[in-house]
Protein backbone atom coordinates (compact mmCIF):
# COMPACT_ATOMS: atom_id res chain seq x y z
CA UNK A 1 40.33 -7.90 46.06
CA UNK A 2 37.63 -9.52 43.53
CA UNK A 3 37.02 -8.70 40.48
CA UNK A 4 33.42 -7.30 41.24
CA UNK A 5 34.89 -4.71 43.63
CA UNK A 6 36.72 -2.98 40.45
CA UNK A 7 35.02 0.02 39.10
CA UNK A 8 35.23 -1.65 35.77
CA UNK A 9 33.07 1.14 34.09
CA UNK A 10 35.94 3.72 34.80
CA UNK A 11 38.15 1.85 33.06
CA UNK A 12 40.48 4.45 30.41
CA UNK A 13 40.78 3.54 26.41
CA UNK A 14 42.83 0.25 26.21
CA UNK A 15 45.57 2.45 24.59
CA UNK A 16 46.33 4.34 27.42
CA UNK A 17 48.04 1.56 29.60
CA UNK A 18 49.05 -0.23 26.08
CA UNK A 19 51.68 2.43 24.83
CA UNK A 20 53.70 2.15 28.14
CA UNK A 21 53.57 -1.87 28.26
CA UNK A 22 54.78 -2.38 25.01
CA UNK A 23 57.69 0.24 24.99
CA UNK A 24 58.62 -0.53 28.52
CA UNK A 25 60.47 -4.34 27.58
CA UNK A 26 62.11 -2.12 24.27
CA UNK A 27 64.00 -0.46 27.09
CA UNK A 28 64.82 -3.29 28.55
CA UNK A 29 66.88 -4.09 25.24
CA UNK A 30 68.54 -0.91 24.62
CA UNK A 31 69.78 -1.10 28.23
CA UNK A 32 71.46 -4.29 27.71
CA UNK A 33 72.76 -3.73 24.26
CA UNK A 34 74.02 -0.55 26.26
CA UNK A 35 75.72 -3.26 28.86
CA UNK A 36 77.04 -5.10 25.54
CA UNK A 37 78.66 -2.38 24.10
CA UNK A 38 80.10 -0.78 27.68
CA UNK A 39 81.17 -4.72 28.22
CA UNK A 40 83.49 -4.24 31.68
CA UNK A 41 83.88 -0.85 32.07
CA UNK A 42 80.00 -0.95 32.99
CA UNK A 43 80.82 -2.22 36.00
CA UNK A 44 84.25 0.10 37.20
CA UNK A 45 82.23 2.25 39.28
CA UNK A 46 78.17 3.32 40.65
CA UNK A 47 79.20 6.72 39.68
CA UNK A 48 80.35 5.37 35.82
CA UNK A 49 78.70 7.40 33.09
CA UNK A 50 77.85 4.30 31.76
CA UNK A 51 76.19 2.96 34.93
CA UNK A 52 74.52 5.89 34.91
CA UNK A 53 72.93 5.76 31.59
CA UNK A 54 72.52 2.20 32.22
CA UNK A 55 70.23 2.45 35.53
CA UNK A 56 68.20 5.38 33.91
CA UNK A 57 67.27 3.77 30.98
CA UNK A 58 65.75 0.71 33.41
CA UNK A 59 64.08 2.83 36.58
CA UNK A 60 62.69 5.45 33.74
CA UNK A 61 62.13 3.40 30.78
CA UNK A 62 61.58 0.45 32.27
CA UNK A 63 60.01 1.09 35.74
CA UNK A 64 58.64 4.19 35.23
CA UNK A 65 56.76 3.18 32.62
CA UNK A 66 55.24 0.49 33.64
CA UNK A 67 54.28 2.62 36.79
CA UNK A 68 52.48 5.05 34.96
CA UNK A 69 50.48 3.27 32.89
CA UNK A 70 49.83 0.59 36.14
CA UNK A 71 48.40 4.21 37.94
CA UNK A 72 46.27 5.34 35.40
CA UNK A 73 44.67 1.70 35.56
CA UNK A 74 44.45 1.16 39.14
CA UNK A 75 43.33 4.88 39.68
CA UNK A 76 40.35 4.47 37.52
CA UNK A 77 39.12 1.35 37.87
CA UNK A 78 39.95 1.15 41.95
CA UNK A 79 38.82 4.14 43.35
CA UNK A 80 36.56 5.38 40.52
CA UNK A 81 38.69 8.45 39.97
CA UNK A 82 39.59 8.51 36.34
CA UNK A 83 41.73 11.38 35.04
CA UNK A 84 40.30 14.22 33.32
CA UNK A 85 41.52 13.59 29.11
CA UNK A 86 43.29 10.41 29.96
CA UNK A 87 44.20 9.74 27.07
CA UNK A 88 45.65 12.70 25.76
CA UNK A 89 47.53 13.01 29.03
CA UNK A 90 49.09 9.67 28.63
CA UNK A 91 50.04 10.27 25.10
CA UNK A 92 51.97 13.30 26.13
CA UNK A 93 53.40 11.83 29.31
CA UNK A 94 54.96 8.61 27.52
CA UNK A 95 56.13 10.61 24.38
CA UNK A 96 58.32 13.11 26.82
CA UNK A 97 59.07 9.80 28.74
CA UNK A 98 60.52 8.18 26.05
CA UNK A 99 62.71 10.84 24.37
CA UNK A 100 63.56 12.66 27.83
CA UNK A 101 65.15 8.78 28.95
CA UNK A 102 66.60 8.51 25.90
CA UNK A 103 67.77 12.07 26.01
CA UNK A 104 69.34 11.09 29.43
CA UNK A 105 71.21 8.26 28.85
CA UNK A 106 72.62 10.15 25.94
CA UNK A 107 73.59 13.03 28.08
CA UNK A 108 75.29 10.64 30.46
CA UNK A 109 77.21 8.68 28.39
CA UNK A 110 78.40 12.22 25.90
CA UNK A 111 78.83 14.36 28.49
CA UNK A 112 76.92 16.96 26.05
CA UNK A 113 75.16 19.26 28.55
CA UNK A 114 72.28 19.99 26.10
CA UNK A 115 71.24 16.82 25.98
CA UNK A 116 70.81 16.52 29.82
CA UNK A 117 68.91 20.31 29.71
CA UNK A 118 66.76 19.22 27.04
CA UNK A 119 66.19 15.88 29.09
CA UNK A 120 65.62 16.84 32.82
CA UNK A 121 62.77 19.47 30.90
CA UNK A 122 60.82 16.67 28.92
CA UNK A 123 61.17 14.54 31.94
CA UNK A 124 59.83 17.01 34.12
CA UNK A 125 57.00 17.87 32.39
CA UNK A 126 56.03 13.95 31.59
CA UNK A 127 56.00 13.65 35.68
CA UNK A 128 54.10 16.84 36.44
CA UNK A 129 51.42 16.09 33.91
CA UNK A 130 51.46 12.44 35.06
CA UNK A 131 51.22 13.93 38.87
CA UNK A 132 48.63 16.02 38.25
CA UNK A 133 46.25 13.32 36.35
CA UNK A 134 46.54 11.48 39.17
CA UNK A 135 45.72 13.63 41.83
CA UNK A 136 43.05 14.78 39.76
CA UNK A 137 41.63 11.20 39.66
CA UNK A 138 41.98 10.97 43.33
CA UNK A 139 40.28 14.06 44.24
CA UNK A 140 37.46 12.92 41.90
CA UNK A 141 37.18 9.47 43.41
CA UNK A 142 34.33 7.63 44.92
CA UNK A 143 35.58 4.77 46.94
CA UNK A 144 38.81 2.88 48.53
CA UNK A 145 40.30 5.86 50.39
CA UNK A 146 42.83 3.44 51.81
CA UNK A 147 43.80 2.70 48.15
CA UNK A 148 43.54 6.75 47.68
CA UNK A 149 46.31 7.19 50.26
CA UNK A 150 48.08 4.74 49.37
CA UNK A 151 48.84 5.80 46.09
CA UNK A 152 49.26 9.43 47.15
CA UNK A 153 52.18 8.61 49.47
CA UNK A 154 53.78 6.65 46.56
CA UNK A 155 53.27 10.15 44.78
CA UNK A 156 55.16 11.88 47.34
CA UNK A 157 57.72 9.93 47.39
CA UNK A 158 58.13 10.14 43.28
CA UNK A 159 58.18 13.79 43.80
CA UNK A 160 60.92 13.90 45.82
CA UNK A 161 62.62 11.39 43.27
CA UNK A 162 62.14 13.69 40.51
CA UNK A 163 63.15 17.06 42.27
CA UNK A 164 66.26 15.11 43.43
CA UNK A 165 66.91 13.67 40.38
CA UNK A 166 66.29 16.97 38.46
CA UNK A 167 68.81 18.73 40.72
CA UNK A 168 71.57 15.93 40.49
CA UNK A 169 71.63 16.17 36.75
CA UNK A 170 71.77 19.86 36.42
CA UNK A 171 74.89 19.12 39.21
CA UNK A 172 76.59 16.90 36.60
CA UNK A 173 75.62 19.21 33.37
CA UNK A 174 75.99 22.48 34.47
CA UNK A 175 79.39 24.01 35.33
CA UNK A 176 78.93 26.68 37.91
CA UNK A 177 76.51 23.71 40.12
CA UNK A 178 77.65 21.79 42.71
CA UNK A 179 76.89 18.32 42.02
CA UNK A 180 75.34 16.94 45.20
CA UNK A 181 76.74 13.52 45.16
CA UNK A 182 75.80 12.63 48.77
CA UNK A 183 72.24 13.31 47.65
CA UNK A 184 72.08 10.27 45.43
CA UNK A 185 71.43 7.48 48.46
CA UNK A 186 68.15 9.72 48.98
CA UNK A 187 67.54 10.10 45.40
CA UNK A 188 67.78 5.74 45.26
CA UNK A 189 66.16 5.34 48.61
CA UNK A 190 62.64 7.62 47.83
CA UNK A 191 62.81 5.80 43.77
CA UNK A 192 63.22 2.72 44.26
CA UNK A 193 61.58 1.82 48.46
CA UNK A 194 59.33 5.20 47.96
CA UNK A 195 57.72 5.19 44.88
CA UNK A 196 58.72 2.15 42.97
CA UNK A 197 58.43 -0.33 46.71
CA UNK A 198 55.26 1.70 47.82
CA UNK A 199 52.93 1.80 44.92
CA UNK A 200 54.09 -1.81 44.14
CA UNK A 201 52.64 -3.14 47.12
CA UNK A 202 49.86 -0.92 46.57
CA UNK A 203 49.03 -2.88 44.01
CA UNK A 204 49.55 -6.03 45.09
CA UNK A 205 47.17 -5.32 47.55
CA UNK A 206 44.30 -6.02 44.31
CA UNK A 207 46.37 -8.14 41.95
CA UNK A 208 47.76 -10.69 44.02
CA UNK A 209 44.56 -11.33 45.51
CA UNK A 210 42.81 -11.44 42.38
CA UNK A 211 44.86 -13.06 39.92
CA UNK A 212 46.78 -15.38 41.78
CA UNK A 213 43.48 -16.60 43.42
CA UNK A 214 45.13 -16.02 47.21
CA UNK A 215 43.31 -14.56 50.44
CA UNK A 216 43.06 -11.08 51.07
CA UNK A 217 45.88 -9.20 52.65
CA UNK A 218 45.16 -8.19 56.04
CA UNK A 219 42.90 -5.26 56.74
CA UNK A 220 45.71 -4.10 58.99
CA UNK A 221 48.29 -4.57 57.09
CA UNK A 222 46.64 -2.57 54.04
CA UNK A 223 45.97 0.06 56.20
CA UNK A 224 49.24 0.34 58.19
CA UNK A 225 52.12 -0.34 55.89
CA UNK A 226 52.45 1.90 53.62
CA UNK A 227 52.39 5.02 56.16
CA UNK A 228 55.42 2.94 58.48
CA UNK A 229 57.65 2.34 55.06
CA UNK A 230 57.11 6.19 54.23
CA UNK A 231 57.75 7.42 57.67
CA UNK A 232 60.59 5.54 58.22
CA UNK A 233 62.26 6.24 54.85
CA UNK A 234 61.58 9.86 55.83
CA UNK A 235 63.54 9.17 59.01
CA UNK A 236 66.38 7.56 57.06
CA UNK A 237 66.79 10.29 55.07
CA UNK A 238 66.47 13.13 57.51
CA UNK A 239 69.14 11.31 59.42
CA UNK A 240 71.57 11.16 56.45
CA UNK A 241 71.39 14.68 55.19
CA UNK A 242 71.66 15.67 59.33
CA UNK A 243 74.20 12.99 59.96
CA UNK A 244 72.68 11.41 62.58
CA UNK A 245 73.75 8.35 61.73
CA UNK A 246 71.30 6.33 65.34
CA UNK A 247 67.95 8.32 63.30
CA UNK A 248 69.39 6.86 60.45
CA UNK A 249 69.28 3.43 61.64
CA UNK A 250 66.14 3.61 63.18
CA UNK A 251 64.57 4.76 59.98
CA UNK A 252 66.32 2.15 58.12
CA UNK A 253 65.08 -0.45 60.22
CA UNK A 254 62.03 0.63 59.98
CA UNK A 255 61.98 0.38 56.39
CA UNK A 256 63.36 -3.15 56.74
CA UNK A 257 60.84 -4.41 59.02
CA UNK A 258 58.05 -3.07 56.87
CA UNK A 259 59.44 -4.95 53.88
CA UNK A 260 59.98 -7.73 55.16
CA UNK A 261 56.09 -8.39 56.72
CA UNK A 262 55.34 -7.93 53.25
CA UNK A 263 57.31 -10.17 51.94
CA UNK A 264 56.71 -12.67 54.61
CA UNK A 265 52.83 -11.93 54.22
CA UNK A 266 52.69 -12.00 50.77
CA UNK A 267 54.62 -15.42 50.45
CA UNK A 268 52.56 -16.87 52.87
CA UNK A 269 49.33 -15.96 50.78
CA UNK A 270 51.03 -17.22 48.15
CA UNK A 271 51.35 -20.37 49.76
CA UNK A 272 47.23 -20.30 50.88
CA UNK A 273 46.28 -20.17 47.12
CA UNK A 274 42.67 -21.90 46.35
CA UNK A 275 44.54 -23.50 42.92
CA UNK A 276 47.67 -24.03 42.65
CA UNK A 277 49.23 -25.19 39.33
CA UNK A 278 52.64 -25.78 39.63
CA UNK A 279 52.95 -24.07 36.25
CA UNK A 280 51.76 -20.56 36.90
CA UNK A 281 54.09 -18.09 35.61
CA UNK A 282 53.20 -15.45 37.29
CA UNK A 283 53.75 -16.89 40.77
CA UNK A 284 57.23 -17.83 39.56
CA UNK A 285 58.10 -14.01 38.57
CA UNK A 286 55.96 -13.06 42.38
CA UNK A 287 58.20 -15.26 44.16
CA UNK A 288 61.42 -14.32 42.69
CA UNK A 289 60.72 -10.60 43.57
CA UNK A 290 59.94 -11.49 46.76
CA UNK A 291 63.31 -13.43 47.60
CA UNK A 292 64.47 -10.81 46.09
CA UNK A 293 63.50 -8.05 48.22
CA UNK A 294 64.13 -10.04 51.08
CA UNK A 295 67.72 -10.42 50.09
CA UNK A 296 68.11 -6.88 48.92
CA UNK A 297 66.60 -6.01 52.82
CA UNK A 298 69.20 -8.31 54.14
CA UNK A 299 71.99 -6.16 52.40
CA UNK A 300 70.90 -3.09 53.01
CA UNK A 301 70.53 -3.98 57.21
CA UNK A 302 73.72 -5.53 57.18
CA UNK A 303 75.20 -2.01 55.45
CA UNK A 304 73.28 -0.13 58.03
CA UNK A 305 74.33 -2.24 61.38
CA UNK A 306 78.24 -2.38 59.68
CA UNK A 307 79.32 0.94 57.71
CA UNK A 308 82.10 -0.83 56.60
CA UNK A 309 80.71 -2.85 54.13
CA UNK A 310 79.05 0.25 52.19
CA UNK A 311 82.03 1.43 51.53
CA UNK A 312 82.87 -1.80 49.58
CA UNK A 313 82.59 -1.10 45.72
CA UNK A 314 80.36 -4.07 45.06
CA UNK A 315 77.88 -2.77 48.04
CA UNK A 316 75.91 -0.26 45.50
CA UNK A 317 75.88 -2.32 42.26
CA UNK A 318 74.78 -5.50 44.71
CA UNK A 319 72.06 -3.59 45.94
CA UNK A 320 70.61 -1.66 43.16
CA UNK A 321 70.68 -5.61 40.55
CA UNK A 322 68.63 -6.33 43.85
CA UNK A 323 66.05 -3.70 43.74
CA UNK A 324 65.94 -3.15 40.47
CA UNK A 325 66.35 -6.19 38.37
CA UNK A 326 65.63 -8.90 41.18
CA UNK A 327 62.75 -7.34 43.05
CA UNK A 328 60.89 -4.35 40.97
CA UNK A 329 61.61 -6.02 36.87
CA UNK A 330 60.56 -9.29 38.27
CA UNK A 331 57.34 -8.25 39.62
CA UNK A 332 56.72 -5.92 36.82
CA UNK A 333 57.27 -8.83 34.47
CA UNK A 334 54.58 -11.08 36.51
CA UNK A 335 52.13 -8.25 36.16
CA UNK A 336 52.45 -7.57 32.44
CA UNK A 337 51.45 -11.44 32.55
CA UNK A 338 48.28 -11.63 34.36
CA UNK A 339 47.33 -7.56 33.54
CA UNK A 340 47.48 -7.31 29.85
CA UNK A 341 45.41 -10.21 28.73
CA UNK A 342 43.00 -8.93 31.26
CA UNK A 343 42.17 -5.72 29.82
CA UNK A 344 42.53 -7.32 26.52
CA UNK A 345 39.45 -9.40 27.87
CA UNK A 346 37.84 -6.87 29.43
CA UNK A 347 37.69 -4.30 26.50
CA UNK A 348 36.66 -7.18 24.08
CA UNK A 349 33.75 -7.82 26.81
CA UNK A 350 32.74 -4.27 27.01
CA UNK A 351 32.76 -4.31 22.81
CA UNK A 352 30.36 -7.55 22.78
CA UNK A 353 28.18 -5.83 25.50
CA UNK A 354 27.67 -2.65 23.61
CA UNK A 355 27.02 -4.66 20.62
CA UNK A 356 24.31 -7.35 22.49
CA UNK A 357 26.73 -10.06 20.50
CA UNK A 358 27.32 -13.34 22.37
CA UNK A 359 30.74 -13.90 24.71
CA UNK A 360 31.86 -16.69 22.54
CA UNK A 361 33.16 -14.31 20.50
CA UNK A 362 35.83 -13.83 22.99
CA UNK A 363 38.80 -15.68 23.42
CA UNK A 364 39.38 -17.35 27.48
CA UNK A 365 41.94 -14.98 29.19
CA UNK A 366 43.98 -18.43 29.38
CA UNK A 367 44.80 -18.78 25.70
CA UNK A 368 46.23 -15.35 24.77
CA UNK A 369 49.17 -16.57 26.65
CA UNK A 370 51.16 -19.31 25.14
CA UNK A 371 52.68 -21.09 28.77
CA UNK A 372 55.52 -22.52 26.68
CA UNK A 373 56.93 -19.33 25.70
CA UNK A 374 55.99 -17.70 29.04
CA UNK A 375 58.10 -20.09 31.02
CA UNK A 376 60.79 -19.96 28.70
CA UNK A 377 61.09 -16.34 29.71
CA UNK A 378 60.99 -16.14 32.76
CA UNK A 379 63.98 -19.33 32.78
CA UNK A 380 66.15 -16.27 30.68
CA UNK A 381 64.99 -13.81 33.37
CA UNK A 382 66.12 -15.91 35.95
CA UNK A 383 69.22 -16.81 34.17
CA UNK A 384 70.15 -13.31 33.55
CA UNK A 385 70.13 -12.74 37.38
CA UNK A 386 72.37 -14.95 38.18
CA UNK A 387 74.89 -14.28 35.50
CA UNK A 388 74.19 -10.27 36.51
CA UNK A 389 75.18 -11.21 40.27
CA UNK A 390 78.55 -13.34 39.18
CA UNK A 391 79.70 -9.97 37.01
CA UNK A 392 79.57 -7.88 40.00
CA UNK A 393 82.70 -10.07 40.90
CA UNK A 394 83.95 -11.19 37.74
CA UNK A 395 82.46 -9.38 34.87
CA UNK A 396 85.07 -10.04 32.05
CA UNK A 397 83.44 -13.52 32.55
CA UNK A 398 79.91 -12.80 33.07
CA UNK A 399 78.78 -9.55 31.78
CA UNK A 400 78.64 -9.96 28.37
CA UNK A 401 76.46 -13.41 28.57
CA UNK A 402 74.03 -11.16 30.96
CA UNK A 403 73.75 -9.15 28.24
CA UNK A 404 73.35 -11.66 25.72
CA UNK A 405 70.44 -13.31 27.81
CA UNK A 406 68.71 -9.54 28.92
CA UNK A 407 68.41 -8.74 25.10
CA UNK A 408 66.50 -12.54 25.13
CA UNK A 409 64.40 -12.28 27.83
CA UNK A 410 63.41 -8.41 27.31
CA UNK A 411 62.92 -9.25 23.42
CA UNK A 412 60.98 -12.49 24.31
CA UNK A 413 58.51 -10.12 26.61
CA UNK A 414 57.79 -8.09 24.21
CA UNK A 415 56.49 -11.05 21.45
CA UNK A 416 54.47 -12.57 24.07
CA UNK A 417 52.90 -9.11 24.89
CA UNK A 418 52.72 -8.60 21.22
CA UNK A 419 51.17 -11.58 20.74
CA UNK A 420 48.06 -10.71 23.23
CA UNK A 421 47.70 -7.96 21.19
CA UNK A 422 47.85 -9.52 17.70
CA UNK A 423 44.72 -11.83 19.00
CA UNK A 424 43.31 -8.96 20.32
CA UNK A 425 43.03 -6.89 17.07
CA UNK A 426 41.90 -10.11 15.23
CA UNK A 427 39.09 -10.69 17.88
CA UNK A 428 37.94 -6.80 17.43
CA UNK A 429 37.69 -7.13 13.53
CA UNK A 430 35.37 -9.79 14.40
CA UNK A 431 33.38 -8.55 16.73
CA UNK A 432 32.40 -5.68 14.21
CA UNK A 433 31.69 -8.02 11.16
CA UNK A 434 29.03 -9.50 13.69
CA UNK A 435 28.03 -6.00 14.31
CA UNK A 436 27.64 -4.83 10.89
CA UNK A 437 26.48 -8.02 10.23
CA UNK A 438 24.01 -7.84 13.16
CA UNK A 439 22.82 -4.36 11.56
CA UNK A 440 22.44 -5.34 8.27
CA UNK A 441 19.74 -8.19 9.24
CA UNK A 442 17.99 -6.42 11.83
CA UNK A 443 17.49 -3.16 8.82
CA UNK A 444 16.55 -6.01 6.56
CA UNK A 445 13.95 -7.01 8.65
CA UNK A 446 12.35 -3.52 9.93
């Protein structure tokens, strides 16, 4: 994917993929200072009120967000479909977002069945707006169909998330409702591999390609893999709820071979790179989600071939640091990276263009990052990981430096972002002193 096969005049406001990158690392540190306060008890159990609130605040807050705002980007810009009132649909989607995760966690951790009402309504109406956008900016597209599909099996799968998700918590609110506990595998498995796994290499598809300077993916592959992960996490499912445990497997492998041919592919691209700085940030995060996944794949086969282990407590907490802080914050983190100072450069171009000003006005995408600080956050990122992994086995030793070192690394993301945007602002203000100053000479003159 190059940069001249974007639809860059489709692009939304800048502040409609802004509001959900700079909340999304604030979750990030109320989810560990939610994992300092909870200290061991955290950890006691995958069905823990705590690790409840905990995981909701990161796949909703977190995630979530980042997803949204990535989709009204890449919906726009790659197949020319932007949303009808973009940007008051994204206002209203993060606002409900943010209070309806907040809302959640609260419910979760009080037990206070308002709170979960008031937050499986705000959080359904954030998705079904979001939905809708989207489909609306697919129907109205012009181009990349495979893209198009793509993205519309990754909305699928988040609306079975959401109606599973929507049921489970009205199960653990409501007294009269069965909670549907053996549910929640499905509810993971369509989150995390369906939407979160499937629009993330969706993605990648343009922005590994074009800002990691690697080949194209294979025509094949972009064509192929998303339908095979969807199908056979379909499979997986249907087997669970059936108990079929053989369509089970099948599905699951399925899903694991798809994964992993991504993985594989995308490291190997990687590795073809046309420059490759040994300092590239971005490729550090990329990588680390990768071996991530991969490991996380590894797990969940070995679960699948030997139903023993799943039954080990450590299996579902392994799994889910895996997924969700090894493979999906990672890459998330390696976007925000390379995809904010690039619409901070493109939306300073398009202001210099309307205003026939010259480009040297704008600052190179390089320098709105400071590599320094970029490095040393991904190093706490990386850190946290490892001490995250050690507290699934000892966590009166490790869990409260994890902690310690998420509220870094998730604070530290949000200065650099910040930071982007501080130059950003400065950069506009001048840009429209040359304007007016433009103005003022060319009305002298007339």
């Amino acid at each position: 994917m190059k940069q001249s096969q974007l639809i860059l005049s489709k692009t939304p406001p800048f502040s409609v993929p802004l509001r959900f990158f700079m909340t999304a690392p604030l979750f990030g540190v109320v989810a560990a200072m939610l994992m300092l306060f909870l200290d061991e008890s955290l950890f006691a159990s995958r069905w823990s009120t705590g690790m409840l609130a905990y995981t909701h605040l990161l796949v909703l807050g977190y995630l979530a967000m980042v997803m949204q705002a990535a989709l009204f980007q890449v919906v726009s810009v790659l197949t020319g479909g932007q949303p009808r009132r973009v940007g008051w649909v994204a206002m209203i989607t993060h606002a409900t977002l943010v209070v309806g995760t907040l809302l959640l966690a609260a419910g979760f951790l009080t037990g206070i069945s308002h709170l979960m009402h008031t937050a499986v309504l705000l959080l359904v109406i954030s998705f079904v707006l979001f939905i809708g956008a989207i489909i609306s900016g697919l129907l109205r597209s012009s181009a990349r169909r495979d893209a198009g599909f793509a993205i519309g099996l990754a909305l699928v799968c988040l609306i079975i998330t959401v109606g599973l998700g929507a049921w489970l918590a009205i199960g653990h609110s409501t007294q009269g409702v069965t909670l549907a506990r053996h549910l929640t595998d499905a509810h993971l498995g369509w989150g995390l591999v369906g939407w979160g796994g499937i629009l993330l290499i969706t993605v990648a598809y343009a922005v590994v390609p074009m800002f990691q300077l690697t080949p194209a993916y294979p025509p094949v592959l972009i064509r192929y893999l998303t339908p095979v992960v969807a199908v056979g996490l379909a499979v997986w499912a249907g087997g669970n709820l059936a108990n079929f445990p053989v369509l089970s497997l099948v599905g699951g492998l399925l899903v694991a071979a798809g994964l992993v041919l991504f993985v594989v592919i995308t490291l190997w691209l990687q590795h073809k790179r046309k420059r490759k700085p040994a300092s590239e940030v971005t490729l550090w995060f990329w990588r680390c989600a990768m071996l991530s996944l991969l490991a996380a794949v590894l797990v969940w086969v070995a679960a699948l071939a030997f139903p023993g282990l799943s039954q080990n407590p450590v299996y579902p907490l392994l799994l889910g640091m895996l997924m969700i802080h090894g493979f999906l914050i990672s890459a998330v983190n390696g976007m925000l990276y390379k995809i904010l100072p690039f619409l901070t450069w493109l939306h300073l171009s398009i202001k210099v263009t309307e205003y026939k000003l010259s480009r040297r006005l704008i600052p190179n995408i390089r320098k709105l990052l400071q590599d320094d600080r970029t490095h040393l956050q991904f190093w706490l990122h990386l850190l946290m990981l490892l001490l995250l992994f050690a507290a699934l086995w000892q966590p009166g030793w490790f869990l409260l430096p994890a902690g310690m070192v998420f509220v870094a690394s998730s604070l530290l993301l949000w200065l650099n972002l910040m930071a982007v945007l501080k130059i950003y602002k400065k950069t506009w203000s001048k840009i429209t002193e040359a304007a007016e100053e433009k103005i003022a000479e060319e009305s002298a003159t007339k």
